[in-house]
N, C-alpha and C. Protein backbone atom coordinates (compact mmCIF):
# COMPACT_ATOMS: atom_id res chain seq x y z
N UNK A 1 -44.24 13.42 14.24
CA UNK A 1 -43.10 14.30 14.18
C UNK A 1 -42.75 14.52 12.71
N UNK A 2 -42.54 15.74 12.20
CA UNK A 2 -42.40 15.94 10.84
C UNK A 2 -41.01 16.83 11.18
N UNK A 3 -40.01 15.90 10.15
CA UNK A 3 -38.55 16.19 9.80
C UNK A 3 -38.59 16.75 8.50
N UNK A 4 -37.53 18.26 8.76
CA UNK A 4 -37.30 18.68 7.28
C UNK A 4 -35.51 18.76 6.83
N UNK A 5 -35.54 17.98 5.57
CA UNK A 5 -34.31 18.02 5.33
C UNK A 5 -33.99 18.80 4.24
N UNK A 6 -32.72 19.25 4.27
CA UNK A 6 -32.14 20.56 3.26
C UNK A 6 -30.94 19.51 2.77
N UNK A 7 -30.62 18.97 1.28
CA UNK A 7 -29.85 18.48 1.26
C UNK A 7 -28.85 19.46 0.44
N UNK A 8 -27.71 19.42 0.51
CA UNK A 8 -26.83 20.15 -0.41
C UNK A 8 -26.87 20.27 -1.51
N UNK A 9 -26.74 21.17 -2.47
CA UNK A 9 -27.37 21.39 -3.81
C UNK A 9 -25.54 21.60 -4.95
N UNK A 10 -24.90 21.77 -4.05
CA UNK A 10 -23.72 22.34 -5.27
C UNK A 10 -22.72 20.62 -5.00
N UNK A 11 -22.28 20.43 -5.76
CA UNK A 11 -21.64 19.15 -6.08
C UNK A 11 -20.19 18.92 -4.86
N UNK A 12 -19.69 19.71 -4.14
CA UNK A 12 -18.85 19.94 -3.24
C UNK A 12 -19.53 19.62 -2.19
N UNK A 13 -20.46 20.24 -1.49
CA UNK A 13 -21.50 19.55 -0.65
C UNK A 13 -22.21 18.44 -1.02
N UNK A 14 -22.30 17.98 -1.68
CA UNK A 14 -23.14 16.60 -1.92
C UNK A 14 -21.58 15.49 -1.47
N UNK A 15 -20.71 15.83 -2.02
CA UNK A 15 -19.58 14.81 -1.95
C UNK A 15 -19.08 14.67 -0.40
N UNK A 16 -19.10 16.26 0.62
CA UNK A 16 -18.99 16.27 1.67
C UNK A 16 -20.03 15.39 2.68
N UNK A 17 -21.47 15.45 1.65
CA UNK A 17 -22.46 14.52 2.67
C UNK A 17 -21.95 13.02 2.05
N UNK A 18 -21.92 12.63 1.31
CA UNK A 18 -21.85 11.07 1.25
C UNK A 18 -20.39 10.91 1.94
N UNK A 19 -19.54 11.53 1.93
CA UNK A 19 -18.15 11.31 3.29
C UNK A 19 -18.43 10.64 4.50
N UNK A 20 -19.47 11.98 4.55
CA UNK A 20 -20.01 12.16 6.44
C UNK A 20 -20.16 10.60 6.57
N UNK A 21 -21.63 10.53 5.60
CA UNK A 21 -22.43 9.60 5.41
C UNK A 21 -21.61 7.77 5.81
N UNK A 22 -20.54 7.80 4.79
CA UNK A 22 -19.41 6.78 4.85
C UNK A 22 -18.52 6.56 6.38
N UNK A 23 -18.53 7.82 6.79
CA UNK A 23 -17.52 7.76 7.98
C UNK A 23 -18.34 7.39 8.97
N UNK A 24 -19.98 7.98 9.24
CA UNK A 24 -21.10 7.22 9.96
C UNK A 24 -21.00 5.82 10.14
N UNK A 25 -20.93 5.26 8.62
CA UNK A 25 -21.30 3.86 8.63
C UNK A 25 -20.27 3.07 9.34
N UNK A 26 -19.41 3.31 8.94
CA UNK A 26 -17.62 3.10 9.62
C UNK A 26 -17.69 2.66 10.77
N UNK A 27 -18.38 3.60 11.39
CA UNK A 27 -18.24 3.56 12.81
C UNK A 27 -19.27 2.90 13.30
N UNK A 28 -20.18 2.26 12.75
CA UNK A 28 -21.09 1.85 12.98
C UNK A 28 -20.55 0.40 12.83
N UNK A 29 -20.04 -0.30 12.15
CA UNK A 29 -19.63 -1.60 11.36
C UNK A 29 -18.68 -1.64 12.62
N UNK A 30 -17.52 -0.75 13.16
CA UNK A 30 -16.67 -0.74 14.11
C UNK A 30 -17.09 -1.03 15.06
N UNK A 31 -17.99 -0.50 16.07
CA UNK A 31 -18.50 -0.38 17.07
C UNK A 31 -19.41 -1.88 17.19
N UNK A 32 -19.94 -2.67 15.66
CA UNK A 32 -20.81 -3.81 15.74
C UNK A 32 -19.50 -4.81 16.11
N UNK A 33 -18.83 -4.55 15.12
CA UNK A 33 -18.06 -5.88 14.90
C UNK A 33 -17.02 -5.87 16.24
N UNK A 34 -16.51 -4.60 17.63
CA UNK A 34 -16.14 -4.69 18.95
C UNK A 34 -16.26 -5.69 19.52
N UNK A 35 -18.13 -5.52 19.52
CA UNK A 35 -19.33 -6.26 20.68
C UNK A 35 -19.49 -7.35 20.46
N UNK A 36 -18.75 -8.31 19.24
CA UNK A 36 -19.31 -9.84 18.81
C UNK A 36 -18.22 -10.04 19.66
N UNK A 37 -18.79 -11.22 20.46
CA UNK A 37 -17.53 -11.91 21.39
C UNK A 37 -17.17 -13.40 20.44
N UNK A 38 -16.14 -12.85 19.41
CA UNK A 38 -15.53 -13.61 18.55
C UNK A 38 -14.08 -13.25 18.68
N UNK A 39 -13.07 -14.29 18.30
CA UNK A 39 -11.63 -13.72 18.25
C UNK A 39 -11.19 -12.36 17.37
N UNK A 40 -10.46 -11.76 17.50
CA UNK A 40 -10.02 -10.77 16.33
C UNK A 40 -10.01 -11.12 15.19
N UNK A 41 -9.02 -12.23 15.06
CA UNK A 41 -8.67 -13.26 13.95
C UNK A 41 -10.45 -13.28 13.01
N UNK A 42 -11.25 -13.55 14.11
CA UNK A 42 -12.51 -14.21 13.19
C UNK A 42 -12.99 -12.12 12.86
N UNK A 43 -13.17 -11.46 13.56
CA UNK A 43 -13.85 -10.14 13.62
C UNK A 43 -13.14 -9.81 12.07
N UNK A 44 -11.13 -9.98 11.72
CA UNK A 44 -10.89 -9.30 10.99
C UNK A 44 -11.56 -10.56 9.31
N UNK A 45 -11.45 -11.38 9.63
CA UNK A 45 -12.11 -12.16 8.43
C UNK A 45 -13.40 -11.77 8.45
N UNK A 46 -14.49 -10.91 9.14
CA UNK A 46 -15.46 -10.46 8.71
C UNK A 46 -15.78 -9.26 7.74
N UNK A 47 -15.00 -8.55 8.54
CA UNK A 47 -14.30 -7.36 7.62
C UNK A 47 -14.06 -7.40 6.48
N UNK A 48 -12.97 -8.31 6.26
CA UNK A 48 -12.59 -8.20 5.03
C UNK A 48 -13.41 -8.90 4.10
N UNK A 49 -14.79 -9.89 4.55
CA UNK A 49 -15.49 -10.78 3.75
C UNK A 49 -16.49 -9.47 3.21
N UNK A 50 -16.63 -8.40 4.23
CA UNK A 50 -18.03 -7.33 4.02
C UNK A 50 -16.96 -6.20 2.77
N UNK A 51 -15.98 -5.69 2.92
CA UNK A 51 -14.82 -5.39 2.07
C UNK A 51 -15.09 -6.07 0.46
N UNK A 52 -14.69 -7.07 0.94
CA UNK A 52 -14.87 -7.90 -0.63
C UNK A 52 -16.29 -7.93 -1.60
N UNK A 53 -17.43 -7.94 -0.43
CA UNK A 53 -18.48 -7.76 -0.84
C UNK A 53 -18.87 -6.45 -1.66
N UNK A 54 -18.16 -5.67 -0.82
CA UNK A 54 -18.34 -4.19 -1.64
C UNK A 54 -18.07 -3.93 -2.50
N UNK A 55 -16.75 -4.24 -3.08
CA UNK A 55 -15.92 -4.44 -4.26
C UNK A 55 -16.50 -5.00 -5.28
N UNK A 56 -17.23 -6.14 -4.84
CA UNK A 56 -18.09 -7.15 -5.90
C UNK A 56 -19.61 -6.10 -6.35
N UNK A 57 -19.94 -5.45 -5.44
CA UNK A 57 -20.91 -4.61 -5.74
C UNK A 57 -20.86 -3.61 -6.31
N UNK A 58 -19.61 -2.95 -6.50
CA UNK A 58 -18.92 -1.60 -7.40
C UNK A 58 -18.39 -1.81 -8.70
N UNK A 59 -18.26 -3.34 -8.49
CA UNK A 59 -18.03 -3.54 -10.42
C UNK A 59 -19.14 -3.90 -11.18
């Protein structure tokens, strides 16, 4: 199967795809971290450990 991709070329569209892109993942991390049959308590300390991680990776 051969996929062709057109990615956005003007700087307004590029910022609109990495959004998308972000709000994808979102929901993806959401939808994982539902299905762990862990307390909330533990689900939201995951969160915020993957959070922190990010932070540490942006500086």
């Amino acid at each position: 199967m051969d996929i062709i991709m057109h990615y956005p070329k003007t700087e307004q569209g590029k910022n609109e795809l990495h959004k998308k892109v972000a709000e994808v993942h979102v929901e993806a991390v959401d939808r994982y971290l539902a299905q762990l049959p862990c307390p909330k308590a533990q689900k939201v300390a995951i969160l915020r450990s993957v959070e922190e991680e990010l932070r540490r990776e942006k500086a």
